[in-house]
PDB file of N, CA and C in Angstrom:
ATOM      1  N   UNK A   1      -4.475   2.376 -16.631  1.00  0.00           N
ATOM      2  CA  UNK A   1      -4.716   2.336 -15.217  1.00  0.00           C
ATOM      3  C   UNK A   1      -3.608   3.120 -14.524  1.00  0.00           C
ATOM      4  N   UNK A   2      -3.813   4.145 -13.638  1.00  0.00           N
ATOM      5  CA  UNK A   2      -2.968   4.802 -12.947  1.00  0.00           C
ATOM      6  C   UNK A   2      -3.324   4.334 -11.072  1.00  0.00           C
ATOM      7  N   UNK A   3      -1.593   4.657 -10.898  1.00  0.00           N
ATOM      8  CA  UNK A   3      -2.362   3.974  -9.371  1.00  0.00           C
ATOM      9  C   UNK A   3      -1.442   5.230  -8.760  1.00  0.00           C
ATOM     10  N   UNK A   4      -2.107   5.773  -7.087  1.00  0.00           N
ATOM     11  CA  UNK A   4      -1.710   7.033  -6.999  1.00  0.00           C
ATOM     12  C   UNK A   4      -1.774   6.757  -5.439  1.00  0.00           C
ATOM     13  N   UNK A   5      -0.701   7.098  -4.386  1.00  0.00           N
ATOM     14  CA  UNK A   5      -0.648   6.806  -3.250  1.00  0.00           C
ATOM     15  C   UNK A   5      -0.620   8.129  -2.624  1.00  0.00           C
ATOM     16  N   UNK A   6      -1.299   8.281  -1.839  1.00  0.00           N
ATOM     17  CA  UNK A   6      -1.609   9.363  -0.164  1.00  0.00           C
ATOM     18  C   UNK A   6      -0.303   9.038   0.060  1.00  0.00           C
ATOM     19  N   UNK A   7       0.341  10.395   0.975  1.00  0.00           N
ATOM     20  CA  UNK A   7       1.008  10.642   1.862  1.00  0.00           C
ATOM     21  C   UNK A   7       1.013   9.367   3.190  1.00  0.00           C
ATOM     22  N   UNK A   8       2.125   8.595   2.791  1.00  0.00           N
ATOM     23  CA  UNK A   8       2.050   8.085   4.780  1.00  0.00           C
ATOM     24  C   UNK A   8       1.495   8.844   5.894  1.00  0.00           C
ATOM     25  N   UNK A   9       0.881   8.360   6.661  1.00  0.00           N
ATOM     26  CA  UNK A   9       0.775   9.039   8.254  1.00  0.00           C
ATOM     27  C   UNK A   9       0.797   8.243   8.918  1.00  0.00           C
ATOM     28  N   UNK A  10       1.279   8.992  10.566  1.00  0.00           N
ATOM     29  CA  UNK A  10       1.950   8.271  11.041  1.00  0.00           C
ATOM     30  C   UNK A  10       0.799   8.435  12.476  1.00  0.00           C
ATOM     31  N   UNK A  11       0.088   7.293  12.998  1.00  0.00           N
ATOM     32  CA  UNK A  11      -1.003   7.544  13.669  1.00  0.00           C
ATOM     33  C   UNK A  11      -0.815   7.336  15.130  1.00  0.00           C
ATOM     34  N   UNK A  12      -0.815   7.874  16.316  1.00  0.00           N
ATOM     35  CA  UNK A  12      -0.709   7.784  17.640  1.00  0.00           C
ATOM     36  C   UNK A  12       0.582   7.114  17.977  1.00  0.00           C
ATOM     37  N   UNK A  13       1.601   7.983  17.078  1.00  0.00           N
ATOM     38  CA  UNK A  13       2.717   7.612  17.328  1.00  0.00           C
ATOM     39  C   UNK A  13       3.658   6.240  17.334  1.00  0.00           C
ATOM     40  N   UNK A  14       3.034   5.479  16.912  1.00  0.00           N
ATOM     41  CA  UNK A  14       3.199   3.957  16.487  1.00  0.00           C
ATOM     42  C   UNK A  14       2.927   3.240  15.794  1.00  0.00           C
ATOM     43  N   UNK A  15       1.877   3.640  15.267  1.00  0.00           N
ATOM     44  CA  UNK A  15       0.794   3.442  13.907  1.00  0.00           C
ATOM     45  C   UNK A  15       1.742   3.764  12.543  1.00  0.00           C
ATOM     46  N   UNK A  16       1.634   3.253  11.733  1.00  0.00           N
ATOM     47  CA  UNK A  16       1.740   4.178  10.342  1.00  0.00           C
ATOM     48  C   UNK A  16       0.655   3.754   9.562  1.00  0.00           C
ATOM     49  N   UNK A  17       0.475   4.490   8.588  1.00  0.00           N
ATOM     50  CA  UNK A  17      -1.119   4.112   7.545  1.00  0.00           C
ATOM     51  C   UNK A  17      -0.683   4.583   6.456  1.00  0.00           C
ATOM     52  N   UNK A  18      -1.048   3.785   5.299  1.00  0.00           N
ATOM     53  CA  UNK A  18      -0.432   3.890   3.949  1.00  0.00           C
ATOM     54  C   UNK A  18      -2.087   3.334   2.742  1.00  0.00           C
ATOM     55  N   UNK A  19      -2.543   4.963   2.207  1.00  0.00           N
ATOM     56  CA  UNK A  19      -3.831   4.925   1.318  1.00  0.00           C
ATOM     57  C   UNK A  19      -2.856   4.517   0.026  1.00  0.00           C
ATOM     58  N   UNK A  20      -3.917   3.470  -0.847  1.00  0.00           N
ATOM     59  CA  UNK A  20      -3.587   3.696  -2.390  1.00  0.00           C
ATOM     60  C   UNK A  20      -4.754   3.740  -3.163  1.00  0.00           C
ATOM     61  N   UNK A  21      -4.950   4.326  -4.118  1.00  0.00           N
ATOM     62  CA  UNK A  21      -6.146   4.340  -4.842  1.00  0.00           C
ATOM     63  C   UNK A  21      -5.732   4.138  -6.354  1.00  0.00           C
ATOM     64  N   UNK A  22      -6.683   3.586  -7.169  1.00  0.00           N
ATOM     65  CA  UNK A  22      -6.705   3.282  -9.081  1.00  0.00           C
ATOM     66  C   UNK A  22      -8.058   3.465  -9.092  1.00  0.00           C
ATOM     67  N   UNK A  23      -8.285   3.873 -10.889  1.00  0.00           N
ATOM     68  CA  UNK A  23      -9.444   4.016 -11.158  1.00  0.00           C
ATOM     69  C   UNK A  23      -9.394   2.472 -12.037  1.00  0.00           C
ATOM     70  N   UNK A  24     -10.713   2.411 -12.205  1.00  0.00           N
ATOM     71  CA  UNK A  24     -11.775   1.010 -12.838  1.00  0.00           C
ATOM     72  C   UNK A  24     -11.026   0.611 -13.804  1.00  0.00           C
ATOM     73  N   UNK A  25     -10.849  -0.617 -14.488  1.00  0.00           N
ATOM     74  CA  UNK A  25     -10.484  -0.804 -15.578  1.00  0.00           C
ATOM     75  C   UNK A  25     -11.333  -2.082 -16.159  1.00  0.00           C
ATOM     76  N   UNK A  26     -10.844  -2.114 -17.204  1.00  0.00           N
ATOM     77  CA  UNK A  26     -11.753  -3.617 -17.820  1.00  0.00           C
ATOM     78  C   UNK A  26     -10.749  -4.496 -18.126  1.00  0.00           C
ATOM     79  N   UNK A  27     -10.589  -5.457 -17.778  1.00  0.00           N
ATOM     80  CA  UNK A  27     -11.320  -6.425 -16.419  1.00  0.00           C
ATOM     81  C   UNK A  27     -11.330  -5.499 -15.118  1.00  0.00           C
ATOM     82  N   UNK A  28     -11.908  -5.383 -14.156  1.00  0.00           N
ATOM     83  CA  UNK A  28     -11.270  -4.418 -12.954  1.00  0.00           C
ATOM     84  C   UNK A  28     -10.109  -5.002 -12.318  1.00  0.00           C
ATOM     85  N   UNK A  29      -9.317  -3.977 -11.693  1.00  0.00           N
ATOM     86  CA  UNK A  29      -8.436  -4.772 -11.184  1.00  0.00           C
ATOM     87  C   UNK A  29      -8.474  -4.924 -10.242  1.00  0.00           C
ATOM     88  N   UNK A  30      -6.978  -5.721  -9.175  1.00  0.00           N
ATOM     89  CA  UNK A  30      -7.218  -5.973  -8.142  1.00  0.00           C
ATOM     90  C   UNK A  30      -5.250  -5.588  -7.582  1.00  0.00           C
ATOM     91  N   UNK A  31      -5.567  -4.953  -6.108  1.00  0.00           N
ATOM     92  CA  UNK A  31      -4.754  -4.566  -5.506  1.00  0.00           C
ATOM     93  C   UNK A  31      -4.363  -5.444  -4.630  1.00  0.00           C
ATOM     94  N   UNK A  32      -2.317  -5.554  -4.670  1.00  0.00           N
ATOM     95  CA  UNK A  32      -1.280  -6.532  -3.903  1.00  0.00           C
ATOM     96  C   UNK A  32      -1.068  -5.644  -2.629  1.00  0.00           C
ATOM     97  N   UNK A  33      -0.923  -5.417  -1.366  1.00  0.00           N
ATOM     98  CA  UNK A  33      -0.122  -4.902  -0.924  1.00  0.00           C
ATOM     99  C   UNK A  33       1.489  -6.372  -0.638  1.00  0.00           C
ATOM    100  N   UNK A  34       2.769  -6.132  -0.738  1.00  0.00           N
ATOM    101  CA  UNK A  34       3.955  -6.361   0.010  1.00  0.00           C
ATOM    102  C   UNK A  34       4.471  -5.795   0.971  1.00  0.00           C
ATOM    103  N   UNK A  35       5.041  -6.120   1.745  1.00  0.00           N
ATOM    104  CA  UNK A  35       6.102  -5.408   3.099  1.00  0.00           C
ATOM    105  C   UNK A  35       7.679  -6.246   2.583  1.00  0.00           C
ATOM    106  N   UNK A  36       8.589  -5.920   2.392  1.00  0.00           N
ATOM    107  CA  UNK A  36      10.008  -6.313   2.021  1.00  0.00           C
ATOM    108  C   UNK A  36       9.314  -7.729   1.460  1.00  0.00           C
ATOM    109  N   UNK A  37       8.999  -7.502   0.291  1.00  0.00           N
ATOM    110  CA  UNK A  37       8.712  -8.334  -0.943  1.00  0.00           C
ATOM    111  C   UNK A  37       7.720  -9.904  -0.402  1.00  0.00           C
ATOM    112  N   UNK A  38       7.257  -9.334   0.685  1.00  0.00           N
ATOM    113  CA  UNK A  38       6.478 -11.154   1.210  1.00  0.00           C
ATOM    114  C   UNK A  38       4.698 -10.142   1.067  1.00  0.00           C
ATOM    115  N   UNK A  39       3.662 -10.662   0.655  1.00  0.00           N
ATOM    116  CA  UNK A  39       2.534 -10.797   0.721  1.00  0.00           C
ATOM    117  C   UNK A  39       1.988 -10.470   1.868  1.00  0.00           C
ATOM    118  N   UNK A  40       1.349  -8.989   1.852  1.00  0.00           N
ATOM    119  CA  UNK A  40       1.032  -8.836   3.371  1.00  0.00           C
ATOM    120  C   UNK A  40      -0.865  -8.005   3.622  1.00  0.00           C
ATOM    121  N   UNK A  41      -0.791  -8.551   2.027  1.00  0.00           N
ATOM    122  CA  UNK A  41      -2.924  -7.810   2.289  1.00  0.00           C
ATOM    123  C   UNK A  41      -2.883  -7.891   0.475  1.00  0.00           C
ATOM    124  N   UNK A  42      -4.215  -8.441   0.319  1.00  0.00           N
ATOM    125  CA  UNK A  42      -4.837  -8.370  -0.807  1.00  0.00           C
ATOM    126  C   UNK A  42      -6.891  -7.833  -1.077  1.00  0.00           C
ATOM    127  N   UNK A  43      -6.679  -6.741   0.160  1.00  0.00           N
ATOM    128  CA  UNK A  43      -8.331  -6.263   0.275  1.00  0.00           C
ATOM    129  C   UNK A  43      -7.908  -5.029  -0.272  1.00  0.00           C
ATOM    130  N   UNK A  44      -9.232  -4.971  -1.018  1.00  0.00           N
ATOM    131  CA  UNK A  44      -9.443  -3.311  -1.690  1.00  0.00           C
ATOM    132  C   UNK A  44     -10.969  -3.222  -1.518  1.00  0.00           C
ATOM    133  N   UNK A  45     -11.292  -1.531  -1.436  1.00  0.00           N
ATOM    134  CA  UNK A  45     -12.605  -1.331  -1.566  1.00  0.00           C
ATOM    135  C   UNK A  45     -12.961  -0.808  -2.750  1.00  0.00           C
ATOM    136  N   UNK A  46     -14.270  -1.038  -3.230  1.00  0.00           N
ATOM    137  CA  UNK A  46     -15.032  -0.204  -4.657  1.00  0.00           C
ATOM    138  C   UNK A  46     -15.954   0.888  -3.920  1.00  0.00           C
ATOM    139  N   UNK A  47     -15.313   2.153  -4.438  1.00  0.00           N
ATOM    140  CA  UNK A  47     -16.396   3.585  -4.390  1.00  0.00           C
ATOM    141  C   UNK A  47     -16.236   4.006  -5.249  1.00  0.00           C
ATOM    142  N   UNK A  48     -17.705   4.390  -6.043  1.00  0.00           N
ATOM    143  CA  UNK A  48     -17.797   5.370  -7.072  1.00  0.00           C
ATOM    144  C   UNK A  48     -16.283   5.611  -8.153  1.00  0.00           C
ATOM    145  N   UNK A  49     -16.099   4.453  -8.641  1.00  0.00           N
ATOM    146  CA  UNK A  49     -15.213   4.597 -10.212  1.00  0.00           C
ATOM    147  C   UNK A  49     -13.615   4.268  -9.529  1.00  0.00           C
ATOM    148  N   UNK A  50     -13.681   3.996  -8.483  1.00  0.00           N
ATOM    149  CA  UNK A  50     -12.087   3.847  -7.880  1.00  0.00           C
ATOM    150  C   UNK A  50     -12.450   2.845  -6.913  1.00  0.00           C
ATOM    151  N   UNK A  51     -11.204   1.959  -6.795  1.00  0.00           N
ATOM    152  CA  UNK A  51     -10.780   0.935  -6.027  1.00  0.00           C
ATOM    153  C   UNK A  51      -9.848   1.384  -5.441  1.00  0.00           C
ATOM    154  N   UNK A  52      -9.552   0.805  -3.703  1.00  0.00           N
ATOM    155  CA  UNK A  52      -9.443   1.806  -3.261  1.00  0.00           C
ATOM    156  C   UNK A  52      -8.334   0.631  -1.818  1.00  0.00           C
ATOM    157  N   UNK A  53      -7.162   0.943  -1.116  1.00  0.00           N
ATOM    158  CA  UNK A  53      -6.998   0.012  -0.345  1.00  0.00           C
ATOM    159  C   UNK A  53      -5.878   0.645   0.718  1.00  0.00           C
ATOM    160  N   UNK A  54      -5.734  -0.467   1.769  1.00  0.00           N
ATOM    161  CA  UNK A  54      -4.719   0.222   2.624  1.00  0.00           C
ATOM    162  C   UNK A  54      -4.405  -0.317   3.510  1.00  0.00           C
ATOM    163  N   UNK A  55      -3.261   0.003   4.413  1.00  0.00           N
ATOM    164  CA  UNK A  55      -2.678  -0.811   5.444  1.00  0.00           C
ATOM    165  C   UNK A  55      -2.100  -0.065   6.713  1.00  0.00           C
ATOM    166  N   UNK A  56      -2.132  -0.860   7.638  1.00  0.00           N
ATOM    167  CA  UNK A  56      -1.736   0.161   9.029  1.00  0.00           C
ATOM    168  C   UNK A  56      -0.638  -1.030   9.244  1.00  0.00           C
ATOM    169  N   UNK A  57       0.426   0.003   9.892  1.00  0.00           N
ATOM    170  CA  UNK A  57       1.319  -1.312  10.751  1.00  0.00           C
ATOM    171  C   UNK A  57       0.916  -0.718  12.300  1.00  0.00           C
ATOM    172  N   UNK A  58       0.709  -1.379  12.888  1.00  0.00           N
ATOM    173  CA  UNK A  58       1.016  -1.244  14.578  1.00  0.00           C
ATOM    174  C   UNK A  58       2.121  -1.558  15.049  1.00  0.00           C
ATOM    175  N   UNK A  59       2.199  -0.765  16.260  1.00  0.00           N
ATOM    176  CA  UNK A  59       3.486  -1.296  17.444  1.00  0.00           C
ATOM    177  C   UNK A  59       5.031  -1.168  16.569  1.00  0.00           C
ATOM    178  N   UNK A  60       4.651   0.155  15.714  1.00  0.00           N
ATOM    179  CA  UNK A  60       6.166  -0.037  15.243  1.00  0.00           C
ATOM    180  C   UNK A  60       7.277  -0.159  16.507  1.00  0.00           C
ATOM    181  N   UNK A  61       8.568  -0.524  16.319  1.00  0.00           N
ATOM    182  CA  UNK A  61       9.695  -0.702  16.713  1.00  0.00           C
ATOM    183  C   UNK A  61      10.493  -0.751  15.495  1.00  0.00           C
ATOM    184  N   UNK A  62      12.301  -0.760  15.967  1.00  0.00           N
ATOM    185  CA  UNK A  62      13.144  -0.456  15.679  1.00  0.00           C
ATOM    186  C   UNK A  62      13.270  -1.710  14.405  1.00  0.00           C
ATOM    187  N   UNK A  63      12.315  -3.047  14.149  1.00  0.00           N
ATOM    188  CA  UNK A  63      12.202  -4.082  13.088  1.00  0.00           C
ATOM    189  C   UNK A  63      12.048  -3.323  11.970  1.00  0.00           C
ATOM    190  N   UNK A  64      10.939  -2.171  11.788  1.00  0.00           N
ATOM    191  CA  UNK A  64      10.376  -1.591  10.805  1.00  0.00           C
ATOM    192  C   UNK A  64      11.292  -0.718  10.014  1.00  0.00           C
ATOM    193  N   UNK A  65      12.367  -0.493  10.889  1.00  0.00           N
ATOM    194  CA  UNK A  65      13.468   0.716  10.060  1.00  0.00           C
ATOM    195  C   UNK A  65      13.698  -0.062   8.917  1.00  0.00           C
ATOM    196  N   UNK A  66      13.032   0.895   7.645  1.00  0.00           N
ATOM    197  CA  UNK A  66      13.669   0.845   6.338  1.00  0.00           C
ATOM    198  C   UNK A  66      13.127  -0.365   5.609  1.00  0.00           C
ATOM    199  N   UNK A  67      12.129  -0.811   6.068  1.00  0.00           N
ATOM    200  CA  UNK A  67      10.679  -1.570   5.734  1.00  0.00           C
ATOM    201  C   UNK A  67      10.123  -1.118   4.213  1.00  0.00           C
ATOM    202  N   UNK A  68       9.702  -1.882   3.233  1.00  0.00           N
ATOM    203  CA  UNK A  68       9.582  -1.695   2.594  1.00  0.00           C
ATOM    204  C   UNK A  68       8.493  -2.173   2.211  1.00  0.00           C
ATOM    205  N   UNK A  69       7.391  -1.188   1.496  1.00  0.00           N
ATOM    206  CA  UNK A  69       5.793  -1.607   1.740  1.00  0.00           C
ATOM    207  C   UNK A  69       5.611  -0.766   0.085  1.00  0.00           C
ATOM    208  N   UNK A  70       5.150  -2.066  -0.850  1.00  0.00           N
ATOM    209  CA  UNK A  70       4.709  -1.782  -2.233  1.00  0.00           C
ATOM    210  C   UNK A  70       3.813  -2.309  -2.226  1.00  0.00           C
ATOM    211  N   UNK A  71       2.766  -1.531  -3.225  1.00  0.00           N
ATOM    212  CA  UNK A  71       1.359  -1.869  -3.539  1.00  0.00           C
ATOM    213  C   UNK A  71       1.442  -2.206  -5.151  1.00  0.00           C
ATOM    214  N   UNK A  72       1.108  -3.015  -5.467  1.00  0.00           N
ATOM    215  CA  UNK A  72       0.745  -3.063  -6.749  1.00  0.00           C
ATOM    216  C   UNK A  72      -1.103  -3.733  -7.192  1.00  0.00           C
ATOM    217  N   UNK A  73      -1.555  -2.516  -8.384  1.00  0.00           N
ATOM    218  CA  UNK A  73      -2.370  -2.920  -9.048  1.00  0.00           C
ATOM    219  C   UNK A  73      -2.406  -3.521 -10.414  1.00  0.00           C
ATOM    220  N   UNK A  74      -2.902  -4.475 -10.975  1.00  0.00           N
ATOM    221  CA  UNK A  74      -3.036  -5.035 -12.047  1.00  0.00           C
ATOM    222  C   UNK A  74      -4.712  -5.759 -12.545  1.00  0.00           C
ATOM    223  N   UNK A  75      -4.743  -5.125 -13.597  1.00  0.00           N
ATOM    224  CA  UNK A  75      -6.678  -5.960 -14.079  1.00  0.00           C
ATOM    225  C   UNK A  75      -6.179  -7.476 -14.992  1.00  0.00           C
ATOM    226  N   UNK A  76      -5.305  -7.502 -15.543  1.00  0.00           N
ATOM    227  CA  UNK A  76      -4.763  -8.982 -16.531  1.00  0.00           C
ATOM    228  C   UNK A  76      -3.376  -9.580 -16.320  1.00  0.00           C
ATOM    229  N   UNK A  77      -3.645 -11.063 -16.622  1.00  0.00           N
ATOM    230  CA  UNK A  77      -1.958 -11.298 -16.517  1.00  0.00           C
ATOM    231  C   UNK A  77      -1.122 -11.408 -17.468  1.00  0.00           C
ATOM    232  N   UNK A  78      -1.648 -10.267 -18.900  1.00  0.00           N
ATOM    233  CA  UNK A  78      -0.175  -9.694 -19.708  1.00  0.00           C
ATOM    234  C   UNK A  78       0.648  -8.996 -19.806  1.00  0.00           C
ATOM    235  N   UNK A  79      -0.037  -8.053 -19.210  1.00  0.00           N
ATOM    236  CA  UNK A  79       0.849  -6.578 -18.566  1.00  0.00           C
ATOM    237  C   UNK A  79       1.358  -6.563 -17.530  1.00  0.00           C
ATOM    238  N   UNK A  80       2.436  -5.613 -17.522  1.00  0.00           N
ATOM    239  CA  UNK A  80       3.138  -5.462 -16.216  1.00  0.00           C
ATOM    240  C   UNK A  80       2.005  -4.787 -15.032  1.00  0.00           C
ATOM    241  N   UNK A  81       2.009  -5.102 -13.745  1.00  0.00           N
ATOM    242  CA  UNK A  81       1.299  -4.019 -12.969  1.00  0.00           C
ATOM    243  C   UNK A  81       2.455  -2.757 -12.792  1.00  0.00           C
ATOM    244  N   UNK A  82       1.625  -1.690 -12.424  1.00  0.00           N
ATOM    245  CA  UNK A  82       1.680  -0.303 -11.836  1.00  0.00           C
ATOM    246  C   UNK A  82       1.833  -1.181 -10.517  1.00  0.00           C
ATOM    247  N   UNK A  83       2.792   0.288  -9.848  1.00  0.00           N
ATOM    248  CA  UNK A  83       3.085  -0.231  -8.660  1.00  0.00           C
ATOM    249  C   UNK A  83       3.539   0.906  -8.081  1.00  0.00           C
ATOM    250  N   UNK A  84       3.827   1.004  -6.672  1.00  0.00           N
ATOM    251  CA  UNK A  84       4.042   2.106  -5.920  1.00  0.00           C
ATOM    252  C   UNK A  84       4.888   1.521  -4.065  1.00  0.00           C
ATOM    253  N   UNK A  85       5.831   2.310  -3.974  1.00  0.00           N
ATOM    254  CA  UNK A  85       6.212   1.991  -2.634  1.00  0.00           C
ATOM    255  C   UNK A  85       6.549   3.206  -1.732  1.00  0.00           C
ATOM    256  N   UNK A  86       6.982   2.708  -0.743  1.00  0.00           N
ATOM    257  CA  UNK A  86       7.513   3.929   0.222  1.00  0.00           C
ATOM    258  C   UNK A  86       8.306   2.678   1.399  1.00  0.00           C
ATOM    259  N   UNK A  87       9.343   3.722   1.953  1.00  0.00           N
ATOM    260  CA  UNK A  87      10.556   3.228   2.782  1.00  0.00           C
ATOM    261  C   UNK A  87      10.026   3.937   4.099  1.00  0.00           C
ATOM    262  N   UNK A  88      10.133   2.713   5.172  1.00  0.00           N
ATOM    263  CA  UNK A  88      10.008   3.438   6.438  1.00  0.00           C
ATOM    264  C   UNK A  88      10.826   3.905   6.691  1.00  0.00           C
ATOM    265  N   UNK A  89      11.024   5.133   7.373  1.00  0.00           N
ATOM    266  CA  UNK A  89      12.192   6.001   8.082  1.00  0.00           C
ATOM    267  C   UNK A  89      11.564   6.882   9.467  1.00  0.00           C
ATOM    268  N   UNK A  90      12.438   6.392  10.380  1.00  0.00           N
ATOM    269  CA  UNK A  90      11.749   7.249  11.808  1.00  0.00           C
ATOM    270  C   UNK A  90      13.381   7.013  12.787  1.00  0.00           C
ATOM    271  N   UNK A  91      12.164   7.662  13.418  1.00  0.00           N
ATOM    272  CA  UNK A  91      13.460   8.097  14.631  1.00  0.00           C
ATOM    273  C   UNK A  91      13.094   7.383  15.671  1.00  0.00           C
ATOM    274  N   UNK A  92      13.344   6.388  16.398  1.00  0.00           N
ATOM    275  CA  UNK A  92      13.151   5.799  18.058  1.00  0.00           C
ATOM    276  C   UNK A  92      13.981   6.119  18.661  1.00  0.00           C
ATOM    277  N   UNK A  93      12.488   6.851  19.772  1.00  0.00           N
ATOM    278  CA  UNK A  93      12.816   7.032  21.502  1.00  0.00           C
ATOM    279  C   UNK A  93      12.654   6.293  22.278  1.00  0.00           C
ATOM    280  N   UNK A  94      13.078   6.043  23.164  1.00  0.00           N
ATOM    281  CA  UNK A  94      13.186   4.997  24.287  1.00  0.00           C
ATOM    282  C   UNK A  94      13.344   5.532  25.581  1.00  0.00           C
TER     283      UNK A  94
END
């Protein structure tokens, strides 16, 4: 199972949006998102051979600096999951 994350974007200037995608496995799996290691979304979608998921933050502010948002996928509980993150970094104007 490979899990493969889109580019952040950063949407109407306050927004950020963060894609992850894996292909099928047997058992299929199922996608974690975290924000600084607490539980913050466990929805994924199925299209055509990939599962598929994602998250927006709104109303960033100056809380989010250096925020930390990992996704992990896993199909069983013997293996380690694949996993993937990214660090917020921005600049606030005021």
């Amino acid at each position: 199972m490979q899990l493969s994350c889109e580019k952040p974007f950063l949407m109407q200037r306050r927004m950020l949006g963060v894609l992850i995608s894996t292909s099928y496995g047997n058992p299929s799996p199922w996608i974690v998102w975290y924000r600084n290691d607490r539980l913050i979304s466990n929805v994924s979608t199925a299209e055509t051979g990939q599962l598929s998921s994602s998250i927006t933050l709104e109303n960033l502010s100056r809380k989010d600096l250096h925020s930390q948002l990992m996704c992990t996928a896993n199909n069983n509980h013997k293996s380690h999951p694949v996993s993937a993150s990214v660090t917020v970094d921005m600049n606030c104007k005021y």
